[in-house]
Protein backbone atom coordinates (compact mmCIF):
# COMPACT_ATOMS: atom_id res chain seq x y z
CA UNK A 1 81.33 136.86 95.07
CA UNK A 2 82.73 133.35 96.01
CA UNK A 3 86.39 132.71 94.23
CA UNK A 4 85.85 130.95 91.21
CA UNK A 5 88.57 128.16 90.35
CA UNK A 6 89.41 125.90 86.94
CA UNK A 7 90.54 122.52 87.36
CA UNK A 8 91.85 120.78 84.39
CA UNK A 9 91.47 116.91 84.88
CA UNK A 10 89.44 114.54 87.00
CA UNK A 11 91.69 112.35 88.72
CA UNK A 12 92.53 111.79 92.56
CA UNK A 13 94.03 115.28 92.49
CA UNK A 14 91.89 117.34 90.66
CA UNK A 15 88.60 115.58 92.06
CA UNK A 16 89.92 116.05 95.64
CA UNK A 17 90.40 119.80 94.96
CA UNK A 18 86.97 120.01 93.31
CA UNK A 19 85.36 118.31 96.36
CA UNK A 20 86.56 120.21 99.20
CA UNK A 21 86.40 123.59 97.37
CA UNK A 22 82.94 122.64 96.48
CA UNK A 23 82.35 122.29 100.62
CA UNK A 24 83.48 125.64 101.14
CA UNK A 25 81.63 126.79 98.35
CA UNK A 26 83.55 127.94 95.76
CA UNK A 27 83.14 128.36 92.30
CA UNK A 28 84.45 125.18 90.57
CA UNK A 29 84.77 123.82 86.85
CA UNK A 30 86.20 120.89 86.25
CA UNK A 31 87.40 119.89 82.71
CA UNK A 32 88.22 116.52 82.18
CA UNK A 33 89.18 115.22 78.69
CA UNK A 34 87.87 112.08 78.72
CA UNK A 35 84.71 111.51 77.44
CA UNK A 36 83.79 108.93 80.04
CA UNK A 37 86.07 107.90 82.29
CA UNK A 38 86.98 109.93 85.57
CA UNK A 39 90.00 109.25 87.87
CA UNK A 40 92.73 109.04 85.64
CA UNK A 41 95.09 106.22 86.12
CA UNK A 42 92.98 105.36 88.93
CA UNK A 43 89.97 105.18 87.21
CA UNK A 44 88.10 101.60 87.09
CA UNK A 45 87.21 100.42 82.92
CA UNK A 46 84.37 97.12 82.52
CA UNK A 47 84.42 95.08 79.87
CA UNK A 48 81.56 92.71 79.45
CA UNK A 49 80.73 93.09 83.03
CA UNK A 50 84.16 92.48 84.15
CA UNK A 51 86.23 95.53 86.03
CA UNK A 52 89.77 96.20 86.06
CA UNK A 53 92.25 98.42 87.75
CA UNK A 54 94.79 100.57 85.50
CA UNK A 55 97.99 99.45 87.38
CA UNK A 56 96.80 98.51 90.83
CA UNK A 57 95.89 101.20 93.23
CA UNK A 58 95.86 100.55 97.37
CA UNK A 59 94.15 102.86 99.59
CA UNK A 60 96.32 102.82 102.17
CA UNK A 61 98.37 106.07 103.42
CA UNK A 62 100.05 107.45 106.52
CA UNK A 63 98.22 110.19 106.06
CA UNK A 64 95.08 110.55 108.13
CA UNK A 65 93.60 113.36 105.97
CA UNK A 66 93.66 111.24 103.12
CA UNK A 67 92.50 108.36 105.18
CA UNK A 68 89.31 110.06 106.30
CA UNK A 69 88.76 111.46 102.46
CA UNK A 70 87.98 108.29 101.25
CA UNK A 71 86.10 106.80 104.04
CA UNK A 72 83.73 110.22 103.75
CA UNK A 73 83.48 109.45 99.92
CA UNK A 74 82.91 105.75 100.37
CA UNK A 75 81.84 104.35 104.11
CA UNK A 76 80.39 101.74 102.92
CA UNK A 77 81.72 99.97 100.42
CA UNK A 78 85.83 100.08 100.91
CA UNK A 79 86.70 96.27 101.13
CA UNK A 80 89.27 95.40 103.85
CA UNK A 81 91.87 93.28 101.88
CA UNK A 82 95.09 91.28 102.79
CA UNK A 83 97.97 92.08 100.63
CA UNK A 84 99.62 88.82 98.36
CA UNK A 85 102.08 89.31 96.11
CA UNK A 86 105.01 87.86 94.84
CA UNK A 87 107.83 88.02 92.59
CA UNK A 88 108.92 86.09 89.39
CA UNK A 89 112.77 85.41 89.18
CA UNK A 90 114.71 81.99 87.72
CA UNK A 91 111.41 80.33 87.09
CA UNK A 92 110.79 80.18 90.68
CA UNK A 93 108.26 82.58 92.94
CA UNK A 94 109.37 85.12 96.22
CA UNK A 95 106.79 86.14 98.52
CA UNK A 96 107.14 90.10 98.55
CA UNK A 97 107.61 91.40 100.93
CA UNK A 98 110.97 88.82 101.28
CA UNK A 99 110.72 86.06 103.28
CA UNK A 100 114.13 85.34 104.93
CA UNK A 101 114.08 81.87 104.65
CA UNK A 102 112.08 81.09 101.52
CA UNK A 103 114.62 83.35 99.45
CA UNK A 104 117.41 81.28 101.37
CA UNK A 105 116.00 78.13 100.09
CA UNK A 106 114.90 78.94 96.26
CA UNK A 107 118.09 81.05 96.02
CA UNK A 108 120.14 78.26 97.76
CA UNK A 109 122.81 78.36 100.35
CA UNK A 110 125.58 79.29 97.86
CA UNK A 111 123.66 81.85 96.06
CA UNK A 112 122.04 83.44 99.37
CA UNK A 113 125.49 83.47 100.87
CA UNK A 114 127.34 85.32 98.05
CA UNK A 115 124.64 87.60 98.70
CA UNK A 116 125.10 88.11 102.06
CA UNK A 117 128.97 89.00 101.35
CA UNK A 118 128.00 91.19 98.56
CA UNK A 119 125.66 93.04 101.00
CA UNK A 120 128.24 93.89 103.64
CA UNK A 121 130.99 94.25 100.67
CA UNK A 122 128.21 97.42 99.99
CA UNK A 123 127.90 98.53 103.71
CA UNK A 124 131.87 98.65 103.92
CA UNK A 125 132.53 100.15 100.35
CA UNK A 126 129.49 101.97 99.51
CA UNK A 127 129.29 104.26 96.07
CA UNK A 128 129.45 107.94 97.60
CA UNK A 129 127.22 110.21 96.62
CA UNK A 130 124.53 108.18 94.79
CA UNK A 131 123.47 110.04 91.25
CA UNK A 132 121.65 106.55 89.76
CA UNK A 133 119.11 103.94 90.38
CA UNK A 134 121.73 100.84 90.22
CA UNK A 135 124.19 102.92 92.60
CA UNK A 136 121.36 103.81 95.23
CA UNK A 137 120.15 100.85 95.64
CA UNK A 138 123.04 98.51 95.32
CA UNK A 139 124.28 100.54 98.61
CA UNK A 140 121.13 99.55 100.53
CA UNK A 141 121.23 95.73 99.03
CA UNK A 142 124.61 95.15 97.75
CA UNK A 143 125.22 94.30 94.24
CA UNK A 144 123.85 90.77 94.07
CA UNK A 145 120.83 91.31 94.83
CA UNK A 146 119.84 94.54 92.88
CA UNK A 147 120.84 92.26 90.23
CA UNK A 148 118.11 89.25 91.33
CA UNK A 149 115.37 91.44 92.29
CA UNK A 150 115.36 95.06 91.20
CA UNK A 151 117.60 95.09 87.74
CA UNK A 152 115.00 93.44 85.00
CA UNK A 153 112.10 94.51 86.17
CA UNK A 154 112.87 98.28 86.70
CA UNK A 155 114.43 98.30 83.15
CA UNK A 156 110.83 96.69 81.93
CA UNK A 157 108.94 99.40 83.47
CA UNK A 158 111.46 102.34 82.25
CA UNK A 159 112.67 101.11 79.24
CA UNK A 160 116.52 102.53 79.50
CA UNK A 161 119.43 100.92 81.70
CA UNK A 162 119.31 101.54 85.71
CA UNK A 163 122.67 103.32 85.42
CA UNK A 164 120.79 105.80 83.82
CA UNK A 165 117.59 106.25 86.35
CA UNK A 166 118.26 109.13 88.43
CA UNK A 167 118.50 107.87 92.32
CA UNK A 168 115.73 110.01 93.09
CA UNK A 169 113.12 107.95 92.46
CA UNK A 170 114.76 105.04 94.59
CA UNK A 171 114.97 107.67 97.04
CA UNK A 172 111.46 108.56 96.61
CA UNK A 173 109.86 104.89 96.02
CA UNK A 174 111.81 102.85 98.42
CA UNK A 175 112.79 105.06 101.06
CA UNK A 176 113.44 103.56 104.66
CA UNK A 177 113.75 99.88 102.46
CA UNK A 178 116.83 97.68 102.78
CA UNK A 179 118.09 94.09 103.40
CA UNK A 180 118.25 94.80 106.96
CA UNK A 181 114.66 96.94 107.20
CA UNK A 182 113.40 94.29 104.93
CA UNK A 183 114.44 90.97 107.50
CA UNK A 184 113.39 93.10 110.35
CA UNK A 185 110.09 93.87 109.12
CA UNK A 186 109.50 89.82 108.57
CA UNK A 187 110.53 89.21 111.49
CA UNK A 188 109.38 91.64 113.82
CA UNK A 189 106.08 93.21 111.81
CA UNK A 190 104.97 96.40 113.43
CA UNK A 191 101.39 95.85 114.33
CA UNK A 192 97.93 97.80 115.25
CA UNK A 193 97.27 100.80 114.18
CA UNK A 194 99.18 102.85 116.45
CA UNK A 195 102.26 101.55 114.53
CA UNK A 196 100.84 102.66 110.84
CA UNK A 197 103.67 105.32 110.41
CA UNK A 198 106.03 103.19 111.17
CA UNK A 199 105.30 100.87 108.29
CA UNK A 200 107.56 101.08 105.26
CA UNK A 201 104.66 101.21 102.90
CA UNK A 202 105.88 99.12 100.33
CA UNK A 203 105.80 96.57 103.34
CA UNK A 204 102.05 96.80 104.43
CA UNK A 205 100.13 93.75 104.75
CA UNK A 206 97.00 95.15 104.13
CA UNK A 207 94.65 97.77 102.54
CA UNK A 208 91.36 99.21 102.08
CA UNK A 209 90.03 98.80 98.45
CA UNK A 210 86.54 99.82 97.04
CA UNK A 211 84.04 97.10 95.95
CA UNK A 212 84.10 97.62 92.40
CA UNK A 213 87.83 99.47 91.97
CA UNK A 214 89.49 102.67 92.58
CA UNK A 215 86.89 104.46 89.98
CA UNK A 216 84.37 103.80 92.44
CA UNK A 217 86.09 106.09 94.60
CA UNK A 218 86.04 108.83 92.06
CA UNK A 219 82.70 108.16 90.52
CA UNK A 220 81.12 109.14 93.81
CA UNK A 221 83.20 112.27 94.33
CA UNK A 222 81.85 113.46 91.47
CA UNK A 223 77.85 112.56 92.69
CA UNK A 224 78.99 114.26 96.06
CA UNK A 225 80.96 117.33 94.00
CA UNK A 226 78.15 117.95 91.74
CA UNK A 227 75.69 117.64 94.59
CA UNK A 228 77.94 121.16 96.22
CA UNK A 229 77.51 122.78 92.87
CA UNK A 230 80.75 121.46 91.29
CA UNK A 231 80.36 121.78 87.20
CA UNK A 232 82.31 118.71 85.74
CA UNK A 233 82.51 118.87 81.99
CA UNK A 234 83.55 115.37 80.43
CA UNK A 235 84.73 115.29 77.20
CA UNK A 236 86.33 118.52 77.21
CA UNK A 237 89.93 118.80 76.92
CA UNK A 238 92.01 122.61 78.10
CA UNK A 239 94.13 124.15 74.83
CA UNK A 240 94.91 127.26 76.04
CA UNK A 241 94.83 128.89 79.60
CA UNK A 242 95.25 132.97 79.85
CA UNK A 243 96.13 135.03 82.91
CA UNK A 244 94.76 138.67 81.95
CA UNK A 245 95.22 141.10 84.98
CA UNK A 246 94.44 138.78 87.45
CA UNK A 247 91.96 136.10 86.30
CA UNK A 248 92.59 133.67 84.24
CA UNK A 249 90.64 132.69 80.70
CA UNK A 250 90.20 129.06 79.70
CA UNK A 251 89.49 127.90 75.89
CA UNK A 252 88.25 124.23 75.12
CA UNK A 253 89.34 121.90 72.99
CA UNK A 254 85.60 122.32 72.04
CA UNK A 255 85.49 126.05 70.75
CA UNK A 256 84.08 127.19 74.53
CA UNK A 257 85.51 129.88 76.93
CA UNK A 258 85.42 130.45 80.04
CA UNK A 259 86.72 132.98 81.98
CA UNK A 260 86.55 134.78 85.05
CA UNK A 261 88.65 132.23 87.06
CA UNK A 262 90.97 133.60 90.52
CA UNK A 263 92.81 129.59 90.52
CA UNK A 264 93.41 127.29 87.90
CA UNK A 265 94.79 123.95 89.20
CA UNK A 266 96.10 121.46 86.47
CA UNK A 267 97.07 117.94 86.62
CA UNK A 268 97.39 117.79 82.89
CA UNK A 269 100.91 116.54 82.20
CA UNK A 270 103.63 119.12 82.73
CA UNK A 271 105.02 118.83 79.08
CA UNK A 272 101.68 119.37 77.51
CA UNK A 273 100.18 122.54 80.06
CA UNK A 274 103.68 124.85 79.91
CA UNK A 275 102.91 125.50 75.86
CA UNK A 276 99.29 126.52 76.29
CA UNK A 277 99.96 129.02 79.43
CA UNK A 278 99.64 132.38 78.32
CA UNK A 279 101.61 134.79 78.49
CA UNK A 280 104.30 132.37 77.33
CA UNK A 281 106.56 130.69 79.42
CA UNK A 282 110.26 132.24 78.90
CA UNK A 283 111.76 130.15 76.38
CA UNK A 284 114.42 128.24 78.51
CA UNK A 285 111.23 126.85 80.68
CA UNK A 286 109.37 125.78 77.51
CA UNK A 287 112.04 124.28 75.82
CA UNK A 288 112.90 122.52 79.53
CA UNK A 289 109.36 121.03 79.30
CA UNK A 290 109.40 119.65 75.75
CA UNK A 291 112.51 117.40 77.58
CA UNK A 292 110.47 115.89 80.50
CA UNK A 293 109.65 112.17 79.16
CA UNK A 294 107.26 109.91 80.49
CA UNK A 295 106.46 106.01 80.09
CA UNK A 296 103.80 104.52 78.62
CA UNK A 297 102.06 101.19 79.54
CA UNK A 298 99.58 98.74 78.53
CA UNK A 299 96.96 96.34 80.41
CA UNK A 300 96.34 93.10 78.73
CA UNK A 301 92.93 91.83 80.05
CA UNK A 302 92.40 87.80 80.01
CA UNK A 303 89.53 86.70 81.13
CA UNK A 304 89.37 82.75 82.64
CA UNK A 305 87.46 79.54 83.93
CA UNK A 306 88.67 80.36 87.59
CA UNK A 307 91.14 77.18 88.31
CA UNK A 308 92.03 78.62 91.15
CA UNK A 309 95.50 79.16 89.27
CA UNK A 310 97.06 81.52 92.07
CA UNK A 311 95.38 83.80 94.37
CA UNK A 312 97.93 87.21 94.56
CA UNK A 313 96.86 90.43 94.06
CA UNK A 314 99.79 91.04 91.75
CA UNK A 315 103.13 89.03 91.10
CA UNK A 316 106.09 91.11 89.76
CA UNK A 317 107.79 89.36 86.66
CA UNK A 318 111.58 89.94 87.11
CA UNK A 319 112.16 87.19 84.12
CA UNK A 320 113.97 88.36 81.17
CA UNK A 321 113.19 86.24 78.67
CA UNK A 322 109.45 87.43 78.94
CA UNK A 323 107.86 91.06 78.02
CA UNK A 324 104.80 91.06 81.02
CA UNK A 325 106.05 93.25 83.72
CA UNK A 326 103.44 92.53 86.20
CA UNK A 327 100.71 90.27 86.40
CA UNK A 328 96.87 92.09 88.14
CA UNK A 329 94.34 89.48 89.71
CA UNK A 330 91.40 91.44 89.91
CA UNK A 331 89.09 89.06 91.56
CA UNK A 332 92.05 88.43 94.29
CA UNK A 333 91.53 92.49 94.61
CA UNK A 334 88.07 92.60 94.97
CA UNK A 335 85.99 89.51 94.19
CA UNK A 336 82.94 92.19 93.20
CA UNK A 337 85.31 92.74 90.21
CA UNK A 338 84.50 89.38 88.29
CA UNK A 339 81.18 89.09 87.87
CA UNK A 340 80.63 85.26 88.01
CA UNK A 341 82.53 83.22 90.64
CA UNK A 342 83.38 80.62 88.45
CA UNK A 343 85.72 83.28 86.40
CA UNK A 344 88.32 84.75 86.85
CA UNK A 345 90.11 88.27 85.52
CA UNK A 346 93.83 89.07 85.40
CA UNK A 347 95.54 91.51 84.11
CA UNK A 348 99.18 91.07 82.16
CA UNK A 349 101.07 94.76 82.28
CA UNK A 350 103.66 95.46 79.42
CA UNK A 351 105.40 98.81 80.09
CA UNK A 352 106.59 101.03 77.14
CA UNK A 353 106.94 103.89 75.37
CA UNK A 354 103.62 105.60 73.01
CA UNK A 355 104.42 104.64 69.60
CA UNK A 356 106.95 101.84 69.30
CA UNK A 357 106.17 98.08 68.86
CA UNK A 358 104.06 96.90 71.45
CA UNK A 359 102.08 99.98 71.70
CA UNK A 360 100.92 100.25 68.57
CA UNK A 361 100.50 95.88 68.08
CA UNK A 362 96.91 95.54 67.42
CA UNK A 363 94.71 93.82 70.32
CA UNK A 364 94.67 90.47 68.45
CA UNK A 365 98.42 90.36 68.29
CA UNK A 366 98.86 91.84 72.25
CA UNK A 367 96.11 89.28 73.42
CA UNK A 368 97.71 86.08 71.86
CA UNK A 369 101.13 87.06 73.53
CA UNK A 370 99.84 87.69 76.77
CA UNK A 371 98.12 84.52 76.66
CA UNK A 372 101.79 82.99 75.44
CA UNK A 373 103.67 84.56 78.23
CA UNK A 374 101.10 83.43 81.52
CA UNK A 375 101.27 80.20 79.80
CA UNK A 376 104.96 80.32 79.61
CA UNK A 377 105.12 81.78 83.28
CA UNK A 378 102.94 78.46 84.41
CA UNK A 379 100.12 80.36 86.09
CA UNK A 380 97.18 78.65 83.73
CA UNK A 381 96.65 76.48 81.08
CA UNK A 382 95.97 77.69 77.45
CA UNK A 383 92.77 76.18 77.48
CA UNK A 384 91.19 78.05 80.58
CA UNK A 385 91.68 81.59 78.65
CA UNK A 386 88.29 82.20 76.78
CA UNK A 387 88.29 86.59 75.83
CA UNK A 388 90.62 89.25 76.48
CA UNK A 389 91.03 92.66 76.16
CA UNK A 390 93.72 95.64 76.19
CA UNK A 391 93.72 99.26 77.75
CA UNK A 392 96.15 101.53 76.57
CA UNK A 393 97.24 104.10 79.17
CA UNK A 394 99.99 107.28 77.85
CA UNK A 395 101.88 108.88 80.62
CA UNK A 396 101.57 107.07 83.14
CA UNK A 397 104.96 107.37 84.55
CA UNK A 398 107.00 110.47 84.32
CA UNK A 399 110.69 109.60 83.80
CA UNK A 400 113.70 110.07 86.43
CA UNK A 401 116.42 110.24 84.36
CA UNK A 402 119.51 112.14 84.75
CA UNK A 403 118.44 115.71 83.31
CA UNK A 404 114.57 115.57 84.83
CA UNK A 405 115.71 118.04 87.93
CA UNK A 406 117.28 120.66 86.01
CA UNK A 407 114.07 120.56 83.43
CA UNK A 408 111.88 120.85 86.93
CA UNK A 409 113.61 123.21 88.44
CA UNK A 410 113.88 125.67 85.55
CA UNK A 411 109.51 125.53 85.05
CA UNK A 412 109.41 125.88 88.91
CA UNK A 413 111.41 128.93 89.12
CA UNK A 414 109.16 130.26 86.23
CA UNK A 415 106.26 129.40 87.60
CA UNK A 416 106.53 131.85 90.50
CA UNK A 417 105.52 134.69 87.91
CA UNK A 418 101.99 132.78 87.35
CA UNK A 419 100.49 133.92 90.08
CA UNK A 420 97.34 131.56 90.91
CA UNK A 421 98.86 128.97 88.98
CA UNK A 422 99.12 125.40 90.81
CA UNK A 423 100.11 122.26 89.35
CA UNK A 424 99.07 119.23 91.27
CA UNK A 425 99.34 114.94 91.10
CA UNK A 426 101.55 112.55 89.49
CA UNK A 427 101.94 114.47 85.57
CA UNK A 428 100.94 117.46 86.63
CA UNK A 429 104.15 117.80 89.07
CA UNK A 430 106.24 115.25 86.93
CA UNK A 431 106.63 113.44 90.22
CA UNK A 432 106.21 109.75 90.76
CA UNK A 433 103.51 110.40 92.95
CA UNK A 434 101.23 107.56 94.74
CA UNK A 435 97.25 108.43 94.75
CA UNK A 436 97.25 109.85 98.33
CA UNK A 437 100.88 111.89 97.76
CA UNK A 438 98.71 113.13 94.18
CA UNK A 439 95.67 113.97 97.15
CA UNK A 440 97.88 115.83 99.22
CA UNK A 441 99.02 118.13 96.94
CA UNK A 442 95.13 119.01 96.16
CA UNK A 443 94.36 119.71 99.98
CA UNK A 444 97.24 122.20 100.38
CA UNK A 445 96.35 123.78 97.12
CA UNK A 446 92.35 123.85 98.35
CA UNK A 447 93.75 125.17 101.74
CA UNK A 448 96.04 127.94 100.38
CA UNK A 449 93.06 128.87 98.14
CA UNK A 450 90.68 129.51 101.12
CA UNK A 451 92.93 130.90 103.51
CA UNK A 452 93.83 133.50 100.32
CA UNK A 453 97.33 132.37 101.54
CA UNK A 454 100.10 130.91 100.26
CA UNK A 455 100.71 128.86 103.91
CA UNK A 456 101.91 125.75 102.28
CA UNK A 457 104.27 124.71 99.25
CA UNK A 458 103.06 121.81 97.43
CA UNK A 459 106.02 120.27 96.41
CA UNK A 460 107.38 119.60 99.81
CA UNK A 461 104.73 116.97 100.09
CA UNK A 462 106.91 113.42 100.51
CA UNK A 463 105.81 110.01 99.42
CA UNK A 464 104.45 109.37 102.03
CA UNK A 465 101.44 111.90 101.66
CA UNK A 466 102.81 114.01 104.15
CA UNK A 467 103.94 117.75 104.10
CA UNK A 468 106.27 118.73 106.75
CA UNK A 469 106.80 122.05 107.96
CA UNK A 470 109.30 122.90 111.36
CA UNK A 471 109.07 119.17 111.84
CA UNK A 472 105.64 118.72 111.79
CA UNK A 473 102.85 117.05 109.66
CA UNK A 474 99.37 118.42 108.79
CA UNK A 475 98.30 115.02 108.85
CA UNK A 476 95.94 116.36 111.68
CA UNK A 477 95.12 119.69 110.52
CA UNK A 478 91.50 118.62 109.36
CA UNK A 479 90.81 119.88 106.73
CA UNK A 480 87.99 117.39 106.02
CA UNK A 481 84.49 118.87 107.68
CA UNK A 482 86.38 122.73 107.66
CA UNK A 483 86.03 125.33 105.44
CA UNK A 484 89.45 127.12 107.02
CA UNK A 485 92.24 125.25 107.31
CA UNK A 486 94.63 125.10 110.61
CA UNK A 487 97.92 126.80 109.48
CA UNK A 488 100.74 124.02 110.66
């Protein structure tokens, strides 16, 4: 009898997981909640024809596995695109990555050169031992500058003061990135692919994308999953999961059970899974969960006569005295995305938290203050915007603040007595995970399952989609085309 495994949710992680285990044909049952969509936060949603991206998703990793996942889910139709983006400050625009000399001149001499001083004031004096954000990364930029270009717009997308973001998730997001990394790279670009590792990869200049969004991506894994015998139940949400002897029992938010299963892998967010395990989670571990928070943000969708306003893929909005975090050009994406070339799509993100003001504004009110704010930003005239429309994503960022660790590390030590148990991806790890770091943690979960091995730990995966183990990498340990993984 093949192993039969439950995966609970149909995004990067849980749809990677399905797809290999279905090549090495396994028993698999997917149960995603949503009655239509697939890939999570990197699923693709249409509106009148139009596509957008939840957040803005690159396909670009260090990682070769992951690399050679999606071009065997998609070989034909993952776009080659050049990365433009920029950043909003003092009603003036930054090419990001930093260009030396254009932040010299819209800064100005006296402005760039206090922030020169404060940089090497930071190199000389540096805050020992780190514990926040605005510590963290004021060491690697000095305090000037993590005032101009990282202070606003991380408190819009966490909605509490950087003093209070642990310096983990600088750690984690930015690692390798500093004024001096920063000049260097725009200076002396590592190029070809030979140098891909080498590429701080908040610094790339370029990524693969599919046609029609990241959905795409997942829409066919699930044609090529079903095709290995992969069940994929939409619309069907996990309230309970039961280990009895050694399988595991799964009940439906739909009345159904199923049982029978060696593996369940969940990317469900971490908070909601710990209740429904049974037997229950000691109390200290549940009680840990109910303290993990996450963020919560919006997508306010305007569709325009194309004016050919600006052409970025993104721009980050580091002005206070506006709400939009980030501002999505879809067509500058992927120009499949807007369905008539004289249109044009972009997307206005407004971070924050499920249930307070903006959240629950209705579409009307949230669609006539996006189109205030890109007005007010001077990207396009009012009269260009003719429809919009607003996605609401929950969850989509689990929170670094001070006590998140502790919380972790008490579920992780309790989940050792769950045998079979894996958690995997961005909620279901409460880690700030990209897409391919999420992927990662589903091809060492698929690998441990077929070796009937526990070879690999899944949450010494890095951000950089790599798992490292004496010093190595299994980013060439194949495990695309194998059934049995190479043990690094």
């Amino acid at each position: 009898m093949p192993k039969k495994v439950a995966i609970i949710g149909a995004g990067p992680a849980g749809l990677t997981a399905a797809y290999l285990l279905g090549k090495a044909q396994l028993d698999i049952i997917v149960f995603e909640k949503d009655p239509t969509y697939v890939g999570g936060i990197s699923r693709t949603e249409s509106y009148k024809g139009y596509h957008f991206d939840i957040g803005g998703h690159r396909f670009f990793s260090k990682s070769k596995e992951v690399e050679d996942f999606w071009t065997e889910i998609l070989p034909d139709d993952l776009l080659e695109r050049p990365r433009s983006s920029r950043i909003f400050y003092n009603k003036k625009f930054f090419t990001y990555p930093l260009s030396p000399f254009e932040a010299l001149f819209n800064l100005g001499i006296l402005e760039s050169f206090l922030c020169v001083l404060s940089y090497f004031y930071s190199k000389l004096f540096p805050v020992s031992n780190p514990k926040n954000f605005e510590d963290w990364v004021t060491n690697h930029f000095g305090k000037r500058l993590f005032t101009i270009f990282f202070k606003t717009y991380t408190e819009k997308v966490w909605g509490i003061p950087c003093n209070q973001i642990s310096a983990d998730w600088a750690a984690q997001r930015i690692k390798g990135l500093s004024l001096s990394s920063a000049i260097w790279n725009a200076v002396f670009k590592p190029k070809g692919k030979n140098n891909k590792g080498k590429i701080i990869k908040t610094l790339i200049d370029s990524f693969r994308y599919p046609k029609f969004g990241p959905g795409m991506m997942w829409e066919e894994c699930v044609v090529k999953s079903k095709a290995l015998g992969v069940q994929i139940l939409m619309n069907t949400g996990v309230s309970k999961i039961e280990k009895i002897n050694e399988h595991w029992k799964v009940y439906t938010s739909n009345s159904a059970v199923y049982e029978g299963f060696d593996y369940v892998l969940s990317s469900a967010p971490m908070r909601e899974l710990i209740p429904t395990v049974v037997p229950a989670f000691p109390n200290v571990a549940l009680i840990a969960a109910t303290q993990l928070k996450y963020r919560d943000f919006l997508t306010v969708v305007l569709i325009c006569n194309d004016d050919d306003a600006f052409t970025d893929n993104w721009i980050y909005i580091h002005e206070p005295n506006v709400k939009v975090g980030r501002i999505q050009n879809f067509k500058s994406w992927s120009p499949y995305m807007v369905p008539d070339p004289k249109m044009a799509c972009y997307g206005l993100e407004y971070f924050c938290f499920e249930g307070d003001g903006l959240w629950v504004s209705t579409d009307d009110v949230l669609i006539k203050l996006a189109t205030k704010e890109i007005v007010q930003i001077g990207l396009i005239k009012p009269e260009s915007i003719l429809d919009g429309y607003v996605v609401r994503q929950p969850k989509a960022y689990p929170v670094y603040d001070y006590e998140y660790k502790n919380h972790l590390n008490i579920i992780r030590e309790a989940l050792k007595e769950y045998k079979g148990l894996y958690l995997l991806g961005r909620n279901g790890m409460h880690k700030y995970n990209n897409q391919d770091h999420s992927m990662m943690t589903a091809m060492l979960a698929s690998k441990n399952i077929i070796a009937n091995n526990e070879f690999y730990d899944l949450w010494e995966v890095n951000e950089d989609a790599e798992y490292h183990e004496k010093g190595e990498s299994t980013s060439n340990s194949g495990i695309i085309g194998r059934a049995i993984p190479n043990k690094v």
